[in-house]
Protein backbone atom coordinates (compact mmCIF):
# COMPACT_ATOMS: atom_id res chain seq x y z
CA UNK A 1 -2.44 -7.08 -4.34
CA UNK A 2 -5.57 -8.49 -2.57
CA UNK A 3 -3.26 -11.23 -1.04
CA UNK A 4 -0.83 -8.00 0.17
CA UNK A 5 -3.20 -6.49 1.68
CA UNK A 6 -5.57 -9.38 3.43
CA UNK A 7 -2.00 -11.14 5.10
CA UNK A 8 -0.93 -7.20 6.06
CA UNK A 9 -4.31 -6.94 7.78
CA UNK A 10 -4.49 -10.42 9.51
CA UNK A 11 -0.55 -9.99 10.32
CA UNK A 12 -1.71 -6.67 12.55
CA UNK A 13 -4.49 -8.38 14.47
CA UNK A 14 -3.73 -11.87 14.87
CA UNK A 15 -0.11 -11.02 16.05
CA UNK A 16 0.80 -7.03 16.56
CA UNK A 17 -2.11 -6.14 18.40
CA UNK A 18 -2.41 -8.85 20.82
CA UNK A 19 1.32 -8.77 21.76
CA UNK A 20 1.24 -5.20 22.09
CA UNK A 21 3.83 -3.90 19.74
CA UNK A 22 1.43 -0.91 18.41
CA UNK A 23 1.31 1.24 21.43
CA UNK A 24 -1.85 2.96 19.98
CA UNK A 25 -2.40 5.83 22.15
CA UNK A 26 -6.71 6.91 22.21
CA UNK A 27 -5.66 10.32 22.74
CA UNK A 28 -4.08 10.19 19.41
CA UNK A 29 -6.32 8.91 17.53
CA UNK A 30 -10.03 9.60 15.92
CA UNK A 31 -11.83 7.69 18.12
CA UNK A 32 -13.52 4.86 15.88
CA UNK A 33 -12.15 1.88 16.94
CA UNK A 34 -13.33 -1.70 15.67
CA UNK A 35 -13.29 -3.66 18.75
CA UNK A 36 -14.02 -6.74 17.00
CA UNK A 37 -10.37 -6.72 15.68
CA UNK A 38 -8.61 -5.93 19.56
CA UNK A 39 -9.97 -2.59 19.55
CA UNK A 40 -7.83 -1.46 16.34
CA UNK A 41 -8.38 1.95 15.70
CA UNK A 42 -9.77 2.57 11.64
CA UNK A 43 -6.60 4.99 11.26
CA UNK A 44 -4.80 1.78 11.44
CA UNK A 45 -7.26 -0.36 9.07
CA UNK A 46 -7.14 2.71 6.82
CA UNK A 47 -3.42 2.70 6.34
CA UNK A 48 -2.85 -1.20 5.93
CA UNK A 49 -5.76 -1.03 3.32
CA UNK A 50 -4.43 2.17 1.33
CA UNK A 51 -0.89 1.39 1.60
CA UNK A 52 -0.41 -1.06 -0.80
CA UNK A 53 -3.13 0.57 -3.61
CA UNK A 54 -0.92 3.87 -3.48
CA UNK A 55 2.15 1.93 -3.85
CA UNK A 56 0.84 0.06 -7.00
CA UNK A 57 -0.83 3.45 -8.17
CA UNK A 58 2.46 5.55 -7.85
CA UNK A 59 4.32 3.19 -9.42
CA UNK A 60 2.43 3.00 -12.61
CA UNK A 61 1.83 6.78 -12.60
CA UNK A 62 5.86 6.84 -12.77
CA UNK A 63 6.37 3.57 -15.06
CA UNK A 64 3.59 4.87 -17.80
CA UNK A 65 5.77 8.01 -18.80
CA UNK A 66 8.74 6.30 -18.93
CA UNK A 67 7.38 3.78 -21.14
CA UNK A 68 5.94 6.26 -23.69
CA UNK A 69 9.14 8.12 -23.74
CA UNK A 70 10.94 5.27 -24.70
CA UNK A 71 8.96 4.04 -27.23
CA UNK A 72 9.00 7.39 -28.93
CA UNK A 73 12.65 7.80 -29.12
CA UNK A 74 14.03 7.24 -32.96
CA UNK A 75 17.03 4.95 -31.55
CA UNK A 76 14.84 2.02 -31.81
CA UNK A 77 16.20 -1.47 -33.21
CA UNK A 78 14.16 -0.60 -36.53
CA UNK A 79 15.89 2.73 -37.01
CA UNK A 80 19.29 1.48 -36.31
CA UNK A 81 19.04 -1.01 -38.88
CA UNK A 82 17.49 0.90 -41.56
C-alpha cells in the first residue's frame, strides 16, 4: 500500500504536473499549495494519499461480512459429510 501510494505521488509531480496535464485552476481550489512539489495544490496531495487507504478500507469493510457469513452457514464440508 505504501509502495501505491509513494509511486502515485511521485507519478503526479515528476511527470503530470510538469507537463501540464492537471489543469489545476487556483480559483478552484483551497489555496494551500506546496510549491516545493510544482505548486501542487494539498487537495491534490490529499486525494493521492487517501485514495488508496479508502480503497483497502472499503474493501475489507465489505470482505469481513462476507467471510463471517460464510463460515456460519451449516453447508460446510464437515456437515455434508457427517
Amino acid at each position: 500500500m505504501l509502495v501505491l501510494v509513494v509511486l502515485a505521488a511521485i507519478w503526479e509531480v515528476t511527470l503530470a504536473l510538469p507537463n501540464g496535464w492537471w489543469a489545476y485552476r487556483p480559483e478552484h481550489m483551497a489555496g494551500w499549495i506546496a510549491t516545493p512539489w510544482a505548486s501542487l495544490p494539498v487537495e491534490a496531495i490529499a486525494v493521492w494519499v487517501l485514495w488508496p487507504w479508502t480503497t483497502v478500507v472499503t474493501y475489507e469493510a465489505l470482505r469481513v461480512p462476507r467471510a463471517r457469513l460464510a463460515s456460519a452457514t451449516p453447508w460446510t464440508a464437515a456437515a455434508v459429510a457427517a
